[in-house]
N, C-alpha and C. Protein backbone atom coordinates (compact mmCIF):
# COMPACT_ATOMS: atom_id res chain seq x y z
N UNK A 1 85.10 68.18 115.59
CA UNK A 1 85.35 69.54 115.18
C UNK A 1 84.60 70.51 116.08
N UNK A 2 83.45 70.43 116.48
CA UNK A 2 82.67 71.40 117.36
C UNK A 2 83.05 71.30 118.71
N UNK A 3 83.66 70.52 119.13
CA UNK A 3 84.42 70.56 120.43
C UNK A 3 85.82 71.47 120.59
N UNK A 4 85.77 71.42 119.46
CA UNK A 4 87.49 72.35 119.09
C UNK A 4 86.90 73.46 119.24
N UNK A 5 85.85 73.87 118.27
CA UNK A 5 85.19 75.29 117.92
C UNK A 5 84.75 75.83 119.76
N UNK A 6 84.31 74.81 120.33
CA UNK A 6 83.86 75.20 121.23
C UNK A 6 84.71 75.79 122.28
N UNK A 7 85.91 75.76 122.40
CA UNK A 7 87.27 76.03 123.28
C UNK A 7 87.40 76.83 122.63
N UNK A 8 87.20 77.44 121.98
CA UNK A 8 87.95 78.74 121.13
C UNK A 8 87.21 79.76 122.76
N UNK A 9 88.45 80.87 122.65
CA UNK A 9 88.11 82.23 123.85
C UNK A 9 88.46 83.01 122.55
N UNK A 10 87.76 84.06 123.22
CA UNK A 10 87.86 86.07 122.08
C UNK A 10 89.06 85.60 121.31
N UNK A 11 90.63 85.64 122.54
CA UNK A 11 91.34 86.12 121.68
C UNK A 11 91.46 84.96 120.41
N UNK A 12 91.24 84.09 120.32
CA UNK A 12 91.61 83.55 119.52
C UNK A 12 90.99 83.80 118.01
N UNK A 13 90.13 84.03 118.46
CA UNK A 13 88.28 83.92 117.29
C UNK A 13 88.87 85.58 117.00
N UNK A 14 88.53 86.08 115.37
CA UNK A 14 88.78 87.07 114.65
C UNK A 14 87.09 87.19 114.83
N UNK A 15 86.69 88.41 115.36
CA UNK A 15 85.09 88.39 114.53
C UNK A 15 84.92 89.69 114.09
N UNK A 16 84.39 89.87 112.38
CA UNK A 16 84.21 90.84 111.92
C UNK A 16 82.60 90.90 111.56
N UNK A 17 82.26 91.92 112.00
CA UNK A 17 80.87 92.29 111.50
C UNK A 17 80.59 92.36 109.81
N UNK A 18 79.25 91.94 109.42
CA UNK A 18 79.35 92.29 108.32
C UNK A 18 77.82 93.31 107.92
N UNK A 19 77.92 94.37 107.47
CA UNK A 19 77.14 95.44 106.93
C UNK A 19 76.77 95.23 105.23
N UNK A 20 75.51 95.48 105.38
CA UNK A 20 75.01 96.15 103.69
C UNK A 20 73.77 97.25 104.38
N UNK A 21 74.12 97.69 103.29
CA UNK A 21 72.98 99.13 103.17
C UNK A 21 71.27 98.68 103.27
N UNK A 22 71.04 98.77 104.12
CA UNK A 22 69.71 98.79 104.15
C UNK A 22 68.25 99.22 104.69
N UNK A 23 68.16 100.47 104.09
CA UNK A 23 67.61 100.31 102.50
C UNK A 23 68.06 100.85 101.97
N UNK A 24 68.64 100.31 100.65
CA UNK A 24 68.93 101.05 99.48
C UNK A 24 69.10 102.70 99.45
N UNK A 25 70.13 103.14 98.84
CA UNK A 25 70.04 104.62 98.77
C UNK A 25 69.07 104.95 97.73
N UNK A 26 68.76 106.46 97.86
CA UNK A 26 67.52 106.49 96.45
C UNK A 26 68.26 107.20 95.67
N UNK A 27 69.81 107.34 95.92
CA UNK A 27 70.32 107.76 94.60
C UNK A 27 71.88 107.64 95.19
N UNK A 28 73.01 107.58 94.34
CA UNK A 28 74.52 108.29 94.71
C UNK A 28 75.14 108.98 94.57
N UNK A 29 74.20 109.99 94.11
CA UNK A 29 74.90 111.61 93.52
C UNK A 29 73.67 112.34 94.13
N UNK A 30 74.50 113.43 94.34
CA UNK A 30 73.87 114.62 95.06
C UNK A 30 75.03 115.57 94.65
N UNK A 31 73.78 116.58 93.22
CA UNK A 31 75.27 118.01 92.84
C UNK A 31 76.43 117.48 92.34
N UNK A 32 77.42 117.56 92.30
CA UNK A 32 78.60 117.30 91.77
C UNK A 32 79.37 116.44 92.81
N UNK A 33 78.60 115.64 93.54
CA UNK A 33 79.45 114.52 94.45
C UNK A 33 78.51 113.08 94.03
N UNK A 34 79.31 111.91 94.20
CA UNK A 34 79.24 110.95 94.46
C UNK A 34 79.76 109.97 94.85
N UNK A 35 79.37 109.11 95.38
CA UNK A 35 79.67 107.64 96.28
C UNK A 35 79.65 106.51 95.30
N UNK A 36 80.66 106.01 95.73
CA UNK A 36 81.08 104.94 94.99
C UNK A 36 81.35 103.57 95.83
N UNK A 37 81.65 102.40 95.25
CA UNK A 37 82.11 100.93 96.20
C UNK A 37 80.84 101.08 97.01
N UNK A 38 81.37 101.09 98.49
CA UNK A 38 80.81 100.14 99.89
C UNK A 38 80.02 101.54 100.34
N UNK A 39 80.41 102.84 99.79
CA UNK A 39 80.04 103.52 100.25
C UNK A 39 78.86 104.10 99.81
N UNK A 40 78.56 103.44 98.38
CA UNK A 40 77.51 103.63 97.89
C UNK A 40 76.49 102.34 98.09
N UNK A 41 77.19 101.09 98.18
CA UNK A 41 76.09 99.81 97.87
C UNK A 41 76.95 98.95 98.68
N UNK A 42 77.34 99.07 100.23
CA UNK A 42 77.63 97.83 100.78
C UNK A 42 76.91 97.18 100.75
N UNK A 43 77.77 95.71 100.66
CA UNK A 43 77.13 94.32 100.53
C UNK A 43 78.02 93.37 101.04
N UNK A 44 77.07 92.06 101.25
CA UNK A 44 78.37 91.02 102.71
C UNK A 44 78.82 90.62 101.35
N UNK A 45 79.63 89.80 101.54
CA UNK A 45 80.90 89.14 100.62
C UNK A 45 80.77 88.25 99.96
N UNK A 46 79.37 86.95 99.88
CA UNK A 46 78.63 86.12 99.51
C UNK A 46 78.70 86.08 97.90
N UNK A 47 78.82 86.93 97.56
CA UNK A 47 79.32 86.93 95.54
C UNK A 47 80.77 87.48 95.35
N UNK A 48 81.69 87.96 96.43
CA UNK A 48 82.54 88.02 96.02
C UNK A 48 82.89 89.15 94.97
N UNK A 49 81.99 90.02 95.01
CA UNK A 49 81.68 90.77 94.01
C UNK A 49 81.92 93.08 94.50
N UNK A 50 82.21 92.71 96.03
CA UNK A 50 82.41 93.97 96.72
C UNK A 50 83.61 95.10 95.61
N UNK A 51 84.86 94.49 95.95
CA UNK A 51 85.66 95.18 95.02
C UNK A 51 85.62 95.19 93.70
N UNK A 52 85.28 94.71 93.15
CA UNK A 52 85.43 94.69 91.27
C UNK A 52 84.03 95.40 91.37
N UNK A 53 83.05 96.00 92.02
CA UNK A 53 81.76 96.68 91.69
C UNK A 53 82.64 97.85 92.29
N UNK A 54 83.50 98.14 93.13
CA UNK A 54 83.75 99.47 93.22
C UNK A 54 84.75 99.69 92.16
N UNK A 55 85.72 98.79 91.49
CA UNK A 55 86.44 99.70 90.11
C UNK A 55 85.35 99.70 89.14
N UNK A 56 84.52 98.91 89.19
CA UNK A 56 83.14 99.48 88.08
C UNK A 56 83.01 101.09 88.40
N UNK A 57 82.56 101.42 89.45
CA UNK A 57 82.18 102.29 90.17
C UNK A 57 82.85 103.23 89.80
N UNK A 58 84.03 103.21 89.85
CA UNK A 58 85.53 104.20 89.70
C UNK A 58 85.56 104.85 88.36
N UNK A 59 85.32 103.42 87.50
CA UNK A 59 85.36 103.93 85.76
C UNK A 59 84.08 104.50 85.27
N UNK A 60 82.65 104.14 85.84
CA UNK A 60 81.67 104.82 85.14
C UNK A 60 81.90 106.08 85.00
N UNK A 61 82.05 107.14 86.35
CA UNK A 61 81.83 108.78 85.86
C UNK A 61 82.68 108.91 84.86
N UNK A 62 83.59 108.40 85.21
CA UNK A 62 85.09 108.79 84.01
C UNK A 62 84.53 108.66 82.76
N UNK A 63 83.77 107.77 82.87
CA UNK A 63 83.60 107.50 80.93
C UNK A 63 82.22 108.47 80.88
N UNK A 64 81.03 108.49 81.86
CA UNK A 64 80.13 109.24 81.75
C UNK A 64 80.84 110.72 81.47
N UNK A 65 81.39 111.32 81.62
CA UNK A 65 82.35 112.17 82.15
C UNK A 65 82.91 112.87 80.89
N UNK A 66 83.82 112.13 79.71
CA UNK A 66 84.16 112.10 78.85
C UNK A 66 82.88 112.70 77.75
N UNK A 67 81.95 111.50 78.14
CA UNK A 67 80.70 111.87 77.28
C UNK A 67 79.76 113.47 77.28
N UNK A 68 80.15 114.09 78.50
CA UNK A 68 79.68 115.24 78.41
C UNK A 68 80.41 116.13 79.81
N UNK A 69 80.66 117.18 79.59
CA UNK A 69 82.04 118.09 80.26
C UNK A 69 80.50 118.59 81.52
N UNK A 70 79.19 118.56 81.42
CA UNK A 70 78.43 118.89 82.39
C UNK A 70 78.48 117.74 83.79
N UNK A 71 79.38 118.43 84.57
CA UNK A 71 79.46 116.74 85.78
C UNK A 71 78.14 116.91 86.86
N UNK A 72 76.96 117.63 86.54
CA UNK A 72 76.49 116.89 87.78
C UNK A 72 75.24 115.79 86.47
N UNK A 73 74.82 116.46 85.15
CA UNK A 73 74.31 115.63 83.79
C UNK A 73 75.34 114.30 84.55
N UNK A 74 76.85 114.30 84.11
CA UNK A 74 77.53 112.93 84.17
C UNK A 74 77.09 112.14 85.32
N UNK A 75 77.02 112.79 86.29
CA UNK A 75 77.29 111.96 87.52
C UNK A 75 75.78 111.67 87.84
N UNK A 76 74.32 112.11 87.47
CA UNK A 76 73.07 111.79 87.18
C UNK A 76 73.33 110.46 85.91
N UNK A 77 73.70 110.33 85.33
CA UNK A 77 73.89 109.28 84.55
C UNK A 77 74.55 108.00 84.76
N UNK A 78 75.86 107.87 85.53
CA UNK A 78 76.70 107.30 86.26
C UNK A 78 75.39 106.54 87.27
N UNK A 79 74.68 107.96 88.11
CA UNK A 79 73.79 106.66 89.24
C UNK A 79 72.69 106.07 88.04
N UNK A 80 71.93 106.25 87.01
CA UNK A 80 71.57 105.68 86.42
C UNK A 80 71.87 104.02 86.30
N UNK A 81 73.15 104.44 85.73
CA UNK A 81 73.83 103.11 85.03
C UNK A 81 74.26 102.03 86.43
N UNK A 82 74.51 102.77 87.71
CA UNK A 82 75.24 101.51 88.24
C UNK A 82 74.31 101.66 89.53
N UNK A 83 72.99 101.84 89.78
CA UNK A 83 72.30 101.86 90.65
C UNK A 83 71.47 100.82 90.98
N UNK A 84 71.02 100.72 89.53
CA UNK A 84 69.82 99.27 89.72
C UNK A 84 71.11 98.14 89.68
N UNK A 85 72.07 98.36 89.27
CA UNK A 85 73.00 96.96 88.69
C UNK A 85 73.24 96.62 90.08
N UNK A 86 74.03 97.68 90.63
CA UNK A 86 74.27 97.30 92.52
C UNK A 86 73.42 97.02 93.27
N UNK A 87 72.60 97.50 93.19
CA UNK A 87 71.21 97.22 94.30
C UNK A 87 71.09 95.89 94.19
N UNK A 88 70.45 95.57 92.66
CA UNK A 88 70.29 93.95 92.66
C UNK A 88 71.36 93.17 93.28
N UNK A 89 72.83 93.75 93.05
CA UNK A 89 73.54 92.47 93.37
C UNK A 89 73.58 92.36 95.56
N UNK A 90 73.29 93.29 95.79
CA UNK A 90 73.13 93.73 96.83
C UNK A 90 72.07 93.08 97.50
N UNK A 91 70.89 92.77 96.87
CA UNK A 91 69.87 92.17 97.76
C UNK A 91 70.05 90.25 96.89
N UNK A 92 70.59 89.90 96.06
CA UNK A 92 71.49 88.67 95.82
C UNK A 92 72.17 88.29 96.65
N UNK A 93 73.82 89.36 96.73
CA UNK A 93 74.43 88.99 98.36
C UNK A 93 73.43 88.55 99.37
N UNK A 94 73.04 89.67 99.80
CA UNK A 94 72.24 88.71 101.25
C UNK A 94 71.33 87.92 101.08
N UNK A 95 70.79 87.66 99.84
CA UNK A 95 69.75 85.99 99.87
C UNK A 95 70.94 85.22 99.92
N UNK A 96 72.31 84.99 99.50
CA UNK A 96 72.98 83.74 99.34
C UNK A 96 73.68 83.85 101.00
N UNK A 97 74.03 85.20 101.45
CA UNK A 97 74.13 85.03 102.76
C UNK A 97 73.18 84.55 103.85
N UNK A 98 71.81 84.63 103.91
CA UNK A 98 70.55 83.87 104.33
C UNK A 98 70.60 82.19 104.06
N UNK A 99 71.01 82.17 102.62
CA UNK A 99 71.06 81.19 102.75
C UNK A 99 72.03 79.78 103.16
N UNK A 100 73.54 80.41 103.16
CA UNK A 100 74.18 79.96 103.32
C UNK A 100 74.35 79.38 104.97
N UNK A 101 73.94 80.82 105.67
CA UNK A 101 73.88 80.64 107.23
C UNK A 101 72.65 80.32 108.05
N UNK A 102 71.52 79.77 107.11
CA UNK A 102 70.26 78.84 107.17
C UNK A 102 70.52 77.71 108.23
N UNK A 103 70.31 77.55 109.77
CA UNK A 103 70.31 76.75 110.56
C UNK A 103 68.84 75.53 110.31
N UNK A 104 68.03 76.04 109.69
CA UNK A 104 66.73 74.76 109.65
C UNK A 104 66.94 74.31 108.08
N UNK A 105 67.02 73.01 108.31
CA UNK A 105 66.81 71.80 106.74
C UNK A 105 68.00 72.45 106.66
N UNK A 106 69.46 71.84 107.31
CA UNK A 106 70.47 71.95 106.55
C UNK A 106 70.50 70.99 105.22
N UNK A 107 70.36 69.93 105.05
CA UNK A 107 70.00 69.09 103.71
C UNK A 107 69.54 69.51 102.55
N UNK A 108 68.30 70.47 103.09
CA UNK A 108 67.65 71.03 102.00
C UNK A 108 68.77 72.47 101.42
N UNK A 109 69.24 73.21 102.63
CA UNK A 109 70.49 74.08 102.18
C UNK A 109 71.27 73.69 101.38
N UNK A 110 71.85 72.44 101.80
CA UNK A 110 73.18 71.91 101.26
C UNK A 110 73.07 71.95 99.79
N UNK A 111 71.80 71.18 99.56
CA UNK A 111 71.56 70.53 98.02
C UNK A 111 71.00 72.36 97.35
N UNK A 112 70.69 73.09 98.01
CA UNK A 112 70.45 74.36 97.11
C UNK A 112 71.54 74.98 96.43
N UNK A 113 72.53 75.23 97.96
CA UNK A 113 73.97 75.39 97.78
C UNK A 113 74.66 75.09 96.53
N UNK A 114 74.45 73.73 96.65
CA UNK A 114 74.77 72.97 95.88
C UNK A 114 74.71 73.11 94.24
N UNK A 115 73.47 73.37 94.41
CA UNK A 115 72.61 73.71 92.81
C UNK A 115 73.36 74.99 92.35
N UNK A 116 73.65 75.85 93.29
CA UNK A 116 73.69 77.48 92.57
C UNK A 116 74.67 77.35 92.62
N UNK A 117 75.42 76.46 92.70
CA UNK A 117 77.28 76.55 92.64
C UNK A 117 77.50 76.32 91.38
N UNK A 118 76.85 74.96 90.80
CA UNK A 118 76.78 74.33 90.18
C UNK A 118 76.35 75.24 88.68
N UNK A 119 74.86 75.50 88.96
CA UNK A 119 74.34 76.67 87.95
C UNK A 119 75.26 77.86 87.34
N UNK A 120 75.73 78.29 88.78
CA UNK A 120 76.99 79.51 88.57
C UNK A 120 78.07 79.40 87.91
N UNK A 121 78.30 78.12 87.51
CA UNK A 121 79.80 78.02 87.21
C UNK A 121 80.75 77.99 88.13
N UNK A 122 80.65 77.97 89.55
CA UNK A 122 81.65 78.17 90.47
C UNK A 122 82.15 77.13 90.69
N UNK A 123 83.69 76.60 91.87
CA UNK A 123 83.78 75.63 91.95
C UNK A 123 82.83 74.50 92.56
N UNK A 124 83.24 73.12 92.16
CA UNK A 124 82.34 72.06 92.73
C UNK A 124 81.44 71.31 91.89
């Protein structure tokens, strides 16, 4: 297999960069605006968790929103609620990305891997 990998030229190989925010924003509202998804809490792809945190994202003000007709009160509440939740999952992503792309003690990777798949409920 690494002989194959190794013949690969540009065009063949797709390579996409991958970004998270770092460091952390110290908030996602400013006045009557806010950031939502990638634009508030990019994170690499490692939980799988990028899009379904931005329709989170989408529905909080709305419901904050509902709860009181003052939108920059709502949207101070909104980063409340989904700030610490993203962040954490945000510095999660990149430990499982660290760990996944861990070149020393692949063995010891494997069997971690292994464990948090396992723990998670995911497949395997």
């Amino acid at each position: 297999m690494r002989d194959i990998l190794d013949r690969l030229t540009e065009p063949e190989v797709l390579r996409l960069d991958l970004y998270y925010l770092d460091p952390p924003l110290p908030s996602y509202v400013r006045g009557r605006t806010a950031l939502i998804g990638d634009a508030a809490h990019a994170m690499t792809p490692d939980l799988g968790r990028g899009a379904c945190e931005a329709l989170v994202d989408a529905v909080a003000p709305a419901r904050a929103l509902t709860a009181t007709p003052d939108v920059p009160a709502a949207l101070r509440a909104y980063d409340r609620a989904r700030r610490p939740v993203t962040q954490r999952l945000v510095r999660t992503a990149r430990l499982m990305n660290r760990m996944a792309h861990a070149r020393r003690l692949p063995g010891l990777r494997n069997a971690v891997m292994r464990t948090a798949v396992q723990v998670g409920g995911g497949p395997g």
